[in-house]
C-alpha atoms as a PDB file:
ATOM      1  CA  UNK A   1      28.732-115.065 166.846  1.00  0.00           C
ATOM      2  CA  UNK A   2      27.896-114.117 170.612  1.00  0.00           C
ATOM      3  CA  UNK A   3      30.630-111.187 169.830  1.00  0.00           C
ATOM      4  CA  UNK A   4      28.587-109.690 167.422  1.00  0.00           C
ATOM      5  CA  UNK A   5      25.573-109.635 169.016  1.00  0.00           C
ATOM      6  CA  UNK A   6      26.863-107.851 171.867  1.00  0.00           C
ATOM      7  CA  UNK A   7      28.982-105.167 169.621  1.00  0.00           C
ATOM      8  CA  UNK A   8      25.492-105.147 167.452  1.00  0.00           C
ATOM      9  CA  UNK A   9      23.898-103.813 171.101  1.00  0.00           C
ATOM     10  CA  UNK A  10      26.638-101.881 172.151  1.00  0.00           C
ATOM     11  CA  UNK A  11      26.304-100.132 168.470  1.00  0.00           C
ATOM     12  CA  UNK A  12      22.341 -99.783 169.462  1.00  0.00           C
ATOM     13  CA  UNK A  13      22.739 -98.007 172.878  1.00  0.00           C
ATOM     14  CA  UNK A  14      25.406 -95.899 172.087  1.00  0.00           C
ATOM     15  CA  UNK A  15      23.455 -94.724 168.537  1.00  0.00           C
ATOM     16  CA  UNK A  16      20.043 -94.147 170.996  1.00  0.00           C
ATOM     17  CA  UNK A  17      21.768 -91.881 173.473  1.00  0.00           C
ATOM     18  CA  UNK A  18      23.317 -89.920 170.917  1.00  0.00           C
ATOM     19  CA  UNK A  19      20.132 -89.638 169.376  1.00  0.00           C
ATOM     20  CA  UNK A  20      18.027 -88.912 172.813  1.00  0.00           C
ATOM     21  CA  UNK A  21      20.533 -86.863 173.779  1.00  0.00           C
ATOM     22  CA  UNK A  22      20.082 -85.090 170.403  1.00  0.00           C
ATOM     23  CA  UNK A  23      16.406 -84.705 170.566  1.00  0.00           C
ATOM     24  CA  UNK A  24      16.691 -83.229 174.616  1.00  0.00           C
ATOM     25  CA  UNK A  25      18.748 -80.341 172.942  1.00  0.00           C
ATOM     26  CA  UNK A  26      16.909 -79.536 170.459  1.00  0.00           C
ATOM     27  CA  UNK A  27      13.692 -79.435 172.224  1.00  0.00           C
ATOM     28  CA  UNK A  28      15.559 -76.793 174.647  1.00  0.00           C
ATOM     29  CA  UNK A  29      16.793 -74.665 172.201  1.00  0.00           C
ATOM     30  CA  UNK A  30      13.406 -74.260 170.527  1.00  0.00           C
ATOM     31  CA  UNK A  31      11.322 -73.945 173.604  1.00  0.00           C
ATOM     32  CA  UNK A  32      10.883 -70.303 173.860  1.00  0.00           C
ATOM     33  CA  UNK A  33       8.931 -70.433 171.206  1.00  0.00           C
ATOM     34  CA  UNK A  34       5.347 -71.825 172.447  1.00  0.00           C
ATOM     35  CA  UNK A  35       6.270 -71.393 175.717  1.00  0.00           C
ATOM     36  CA  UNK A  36       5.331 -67.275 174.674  1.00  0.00           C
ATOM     37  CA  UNK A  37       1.993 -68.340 172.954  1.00  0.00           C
ATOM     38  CA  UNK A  38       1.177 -70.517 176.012  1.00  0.00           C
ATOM     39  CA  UNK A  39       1.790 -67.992 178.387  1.00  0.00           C
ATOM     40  CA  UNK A  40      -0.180 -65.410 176.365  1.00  0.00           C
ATOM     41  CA  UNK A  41      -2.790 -68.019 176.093  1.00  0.00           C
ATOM     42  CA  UNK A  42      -3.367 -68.554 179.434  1.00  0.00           C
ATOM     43  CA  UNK A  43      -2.730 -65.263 181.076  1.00  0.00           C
ATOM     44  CA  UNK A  44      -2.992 -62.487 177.446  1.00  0.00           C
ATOM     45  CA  UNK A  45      -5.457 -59.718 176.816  1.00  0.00           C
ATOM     46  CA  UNK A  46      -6.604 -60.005 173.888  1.00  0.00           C
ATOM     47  CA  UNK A  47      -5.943 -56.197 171.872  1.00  0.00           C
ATOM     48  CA  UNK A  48      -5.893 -54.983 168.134  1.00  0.00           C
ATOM     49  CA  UNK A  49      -2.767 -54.246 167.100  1.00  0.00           C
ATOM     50  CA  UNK A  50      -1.579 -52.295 163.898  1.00  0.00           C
ATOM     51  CA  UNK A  51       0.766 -53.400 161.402  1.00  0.00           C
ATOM     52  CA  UNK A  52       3.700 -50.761 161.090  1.00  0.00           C
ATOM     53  CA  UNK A  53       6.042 -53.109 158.642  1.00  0.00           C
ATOM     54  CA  UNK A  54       6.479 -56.181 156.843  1.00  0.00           C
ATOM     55  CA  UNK A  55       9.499 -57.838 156.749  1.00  0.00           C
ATOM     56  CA  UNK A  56       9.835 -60.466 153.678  1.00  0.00           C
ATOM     57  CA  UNK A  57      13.299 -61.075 153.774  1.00  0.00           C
ATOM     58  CA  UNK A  58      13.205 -61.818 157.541  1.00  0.00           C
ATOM     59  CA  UNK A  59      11.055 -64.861 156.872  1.00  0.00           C
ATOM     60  CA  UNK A  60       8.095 -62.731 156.980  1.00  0.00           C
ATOM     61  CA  UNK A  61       8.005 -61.153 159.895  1.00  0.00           C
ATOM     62  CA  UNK A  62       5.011 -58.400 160.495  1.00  0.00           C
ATOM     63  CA  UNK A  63       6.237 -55.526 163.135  1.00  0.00           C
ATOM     64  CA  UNK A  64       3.066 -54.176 164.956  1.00  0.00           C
ATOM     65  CA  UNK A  65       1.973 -51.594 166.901  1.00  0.00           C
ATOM     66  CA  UNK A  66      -0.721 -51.601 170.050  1.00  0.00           C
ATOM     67  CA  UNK A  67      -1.697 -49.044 172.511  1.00  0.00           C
ATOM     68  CA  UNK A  68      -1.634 -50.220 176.538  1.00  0.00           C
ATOM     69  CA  UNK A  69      -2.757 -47.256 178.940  1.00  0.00           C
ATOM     70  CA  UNK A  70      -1.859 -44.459 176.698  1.00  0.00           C
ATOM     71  CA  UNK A  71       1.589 -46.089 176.154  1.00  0.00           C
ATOM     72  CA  UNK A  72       2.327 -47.756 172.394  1.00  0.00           C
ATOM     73  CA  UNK A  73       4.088 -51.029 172.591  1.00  0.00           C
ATOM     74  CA  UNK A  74       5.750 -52.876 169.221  1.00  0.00           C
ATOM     75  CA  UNK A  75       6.531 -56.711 168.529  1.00  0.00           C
ATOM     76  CA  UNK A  76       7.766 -58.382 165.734  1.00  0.00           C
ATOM     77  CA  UNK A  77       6.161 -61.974 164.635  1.00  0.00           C
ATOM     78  CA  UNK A  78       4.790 -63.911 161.737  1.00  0.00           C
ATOM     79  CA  UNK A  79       1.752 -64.759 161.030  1.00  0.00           C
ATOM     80  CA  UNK A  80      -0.425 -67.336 162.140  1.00  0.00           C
ATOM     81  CA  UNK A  81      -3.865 -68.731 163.210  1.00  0.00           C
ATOM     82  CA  UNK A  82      -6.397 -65.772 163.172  1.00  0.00           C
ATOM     83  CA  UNK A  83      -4.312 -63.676 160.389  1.00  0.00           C
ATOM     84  CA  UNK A  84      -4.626 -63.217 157.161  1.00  0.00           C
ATOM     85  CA  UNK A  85      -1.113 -64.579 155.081  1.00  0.00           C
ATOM     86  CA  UNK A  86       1.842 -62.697 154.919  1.00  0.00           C
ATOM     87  CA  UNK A  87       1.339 -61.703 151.227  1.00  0.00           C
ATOM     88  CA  UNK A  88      -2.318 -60.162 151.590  1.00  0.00           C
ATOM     89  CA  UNK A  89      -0.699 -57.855 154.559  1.00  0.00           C
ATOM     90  CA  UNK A  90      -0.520 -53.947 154.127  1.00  0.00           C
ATOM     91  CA  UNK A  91       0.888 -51.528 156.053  1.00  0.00           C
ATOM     92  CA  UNK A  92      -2.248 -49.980 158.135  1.00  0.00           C
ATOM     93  CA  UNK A  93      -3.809 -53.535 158.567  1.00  0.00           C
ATOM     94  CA  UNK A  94      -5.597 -54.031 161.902  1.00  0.00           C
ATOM     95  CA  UNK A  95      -4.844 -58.024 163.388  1.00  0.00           C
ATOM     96  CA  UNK A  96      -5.791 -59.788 166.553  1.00  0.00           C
ATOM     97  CA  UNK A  97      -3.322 -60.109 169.149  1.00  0.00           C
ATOM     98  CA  UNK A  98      -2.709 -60.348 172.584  1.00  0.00           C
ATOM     99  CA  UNK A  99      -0.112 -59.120 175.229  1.00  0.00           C
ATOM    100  CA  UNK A 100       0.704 -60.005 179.033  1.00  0.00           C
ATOM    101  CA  UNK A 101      -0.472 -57.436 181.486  1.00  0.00           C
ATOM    102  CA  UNK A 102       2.052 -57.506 183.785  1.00  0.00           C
ATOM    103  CA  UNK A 103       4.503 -57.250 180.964  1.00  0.00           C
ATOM    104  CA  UNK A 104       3.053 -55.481 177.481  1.00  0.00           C
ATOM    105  CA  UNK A 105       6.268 -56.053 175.726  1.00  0.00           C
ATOM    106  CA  UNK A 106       5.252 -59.576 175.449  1.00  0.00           C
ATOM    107  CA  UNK A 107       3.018 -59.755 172.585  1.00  0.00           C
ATOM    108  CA  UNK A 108       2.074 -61.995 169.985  1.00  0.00           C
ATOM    109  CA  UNK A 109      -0.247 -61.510 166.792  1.00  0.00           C
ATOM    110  CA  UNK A 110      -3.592 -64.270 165.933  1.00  0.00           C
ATOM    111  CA  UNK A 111      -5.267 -66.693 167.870  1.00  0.00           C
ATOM    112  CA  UNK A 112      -2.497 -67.339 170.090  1.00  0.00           C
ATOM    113  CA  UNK A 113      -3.896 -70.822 171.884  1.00  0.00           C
ATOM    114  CA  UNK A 114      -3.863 -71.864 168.470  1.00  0.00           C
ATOM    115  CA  UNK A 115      -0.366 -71.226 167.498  1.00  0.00           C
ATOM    116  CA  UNK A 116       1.153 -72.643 170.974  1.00  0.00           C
ATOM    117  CA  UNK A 117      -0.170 -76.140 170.209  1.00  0.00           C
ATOM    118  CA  UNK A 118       0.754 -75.372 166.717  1.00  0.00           C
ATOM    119  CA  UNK A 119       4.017 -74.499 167.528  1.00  0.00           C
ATOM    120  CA  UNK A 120       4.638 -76.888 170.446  1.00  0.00           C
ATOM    121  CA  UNK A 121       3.371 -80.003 167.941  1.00  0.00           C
ATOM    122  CA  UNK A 122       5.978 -78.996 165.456  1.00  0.00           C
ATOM    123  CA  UNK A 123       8.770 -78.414 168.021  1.00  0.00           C
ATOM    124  CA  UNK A 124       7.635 -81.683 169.198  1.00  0.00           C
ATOM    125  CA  UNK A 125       8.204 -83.275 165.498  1.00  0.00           C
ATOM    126  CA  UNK A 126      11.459 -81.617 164.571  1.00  0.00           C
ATOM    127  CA  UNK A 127      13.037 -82.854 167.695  1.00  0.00           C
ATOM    128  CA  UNK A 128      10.972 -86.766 167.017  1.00  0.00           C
ATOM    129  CA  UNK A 129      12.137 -86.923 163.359  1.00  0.00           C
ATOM    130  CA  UNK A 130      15.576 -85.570 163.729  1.00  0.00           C
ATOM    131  CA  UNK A 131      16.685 -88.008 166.925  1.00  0.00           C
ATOM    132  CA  UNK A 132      15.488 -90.429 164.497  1.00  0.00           C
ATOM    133  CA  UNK A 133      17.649 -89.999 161.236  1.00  0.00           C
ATOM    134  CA  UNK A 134      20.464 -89.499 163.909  1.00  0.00           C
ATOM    135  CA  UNK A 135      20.145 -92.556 165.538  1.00  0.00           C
ATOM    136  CA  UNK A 136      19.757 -94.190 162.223  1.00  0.00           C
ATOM    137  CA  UNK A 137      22.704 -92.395 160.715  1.00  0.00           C
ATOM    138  CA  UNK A 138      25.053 -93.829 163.972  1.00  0.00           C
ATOM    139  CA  UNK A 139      23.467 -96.753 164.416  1.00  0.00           C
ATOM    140  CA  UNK A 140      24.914 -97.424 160.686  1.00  0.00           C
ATOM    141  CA  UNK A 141      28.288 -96.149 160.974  1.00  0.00           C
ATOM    142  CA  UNK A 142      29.040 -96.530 164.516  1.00  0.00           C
ATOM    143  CA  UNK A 143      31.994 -99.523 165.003  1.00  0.00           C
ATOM    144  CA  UNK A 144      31.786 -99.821 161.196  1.00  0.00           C
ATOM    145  CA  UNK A 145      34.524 -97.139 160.178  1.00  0.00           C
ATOM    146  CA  UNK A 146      37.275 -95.245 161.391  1.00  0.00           C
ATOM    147  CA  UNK A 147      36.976 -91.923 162.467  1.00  0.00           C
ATOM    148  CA  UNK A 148      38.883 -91.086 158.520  1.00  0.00           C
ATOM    149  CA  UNK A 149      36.257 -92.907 157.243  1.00  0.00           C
ATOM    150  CA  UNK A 150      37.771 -95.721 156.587  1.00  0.00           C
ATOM    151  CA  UNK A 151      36.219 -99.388 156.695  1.00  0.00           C
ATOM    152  CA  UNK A 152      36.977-101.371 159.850  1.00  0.00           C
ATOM    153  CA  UNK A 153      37.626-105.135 158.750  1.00  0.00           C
ATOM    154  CA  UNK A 154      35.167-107.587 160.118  1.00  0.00           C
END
């Protein structure tokens, strides 16, 4: 009995650093993401900016145009808070948007504060739910089957 409590622990432990572990990566990989809109937020000009295409097969991207000291810039993003949706869009459109002044060629398109807690909250949720149907996925299996698959007798 005291056996399998501590190989019922040991099967706990191991399943919640996999899934930790899990969650740390995928809130890395996906961090770029807000961390844009925040930084626009915080430090953006706010500019109009002039839709130039609309991608619908690139899960509906808008490309945009905006004009920074007699220079045009472009960006590419979807739409959000302070746009209309993607399917009332037409070339020629005029949007919100913002870009860094130090650095026009970052750029986003809508309410941008909006979008990085938007974002960041379901960044935030991917990473929460999926650590959790890992860790309940090993939890299960771990110490109960072969690497084959194959039942380990109890």
């Amino acid at each position: 009995m005291r056996q399998e409590h501590w190989r019922g622990m040991i099967r706990f432990v191991v399943a919640l650093a996999f899934a930790l572990g899990m969650g740390v990566l995928a809130l890395a990989i996906t961090r770029p993401v807000p961390e844009r809109y925040i930084t626009l937020a915080e430090r953006g000009r706010f500019t109009p900016v002039v839709v130039t295409a609309l991608e619908a097969n690139n899960h509906q991207q808008v490309r945009y145009s905006f004009r920074v000291q007699d220079r045009i810039y472009t960006g590419l993003d979807g739409t959000g808070a302070g746009t209309p949706p993607f399917e009332r869009l037409s070339l020629g459109d005029t949007l919100p948007g913002a870009y860094l002044p130090e650095d026009p060629s970052v750029s986003g398109l809508g309410d941008v504060a909006t979008r990085a807690t938007h974002e960041a909250g379901q960044r935030e949720g991917i990473a929460f739910f999926g650590s959790l149907i890992v860790f309940v996925m090993v939890f299960r299996n771990f110490g109960r089957r072969t690497i084959w698959g194959e039942r380990i007798p109890e």
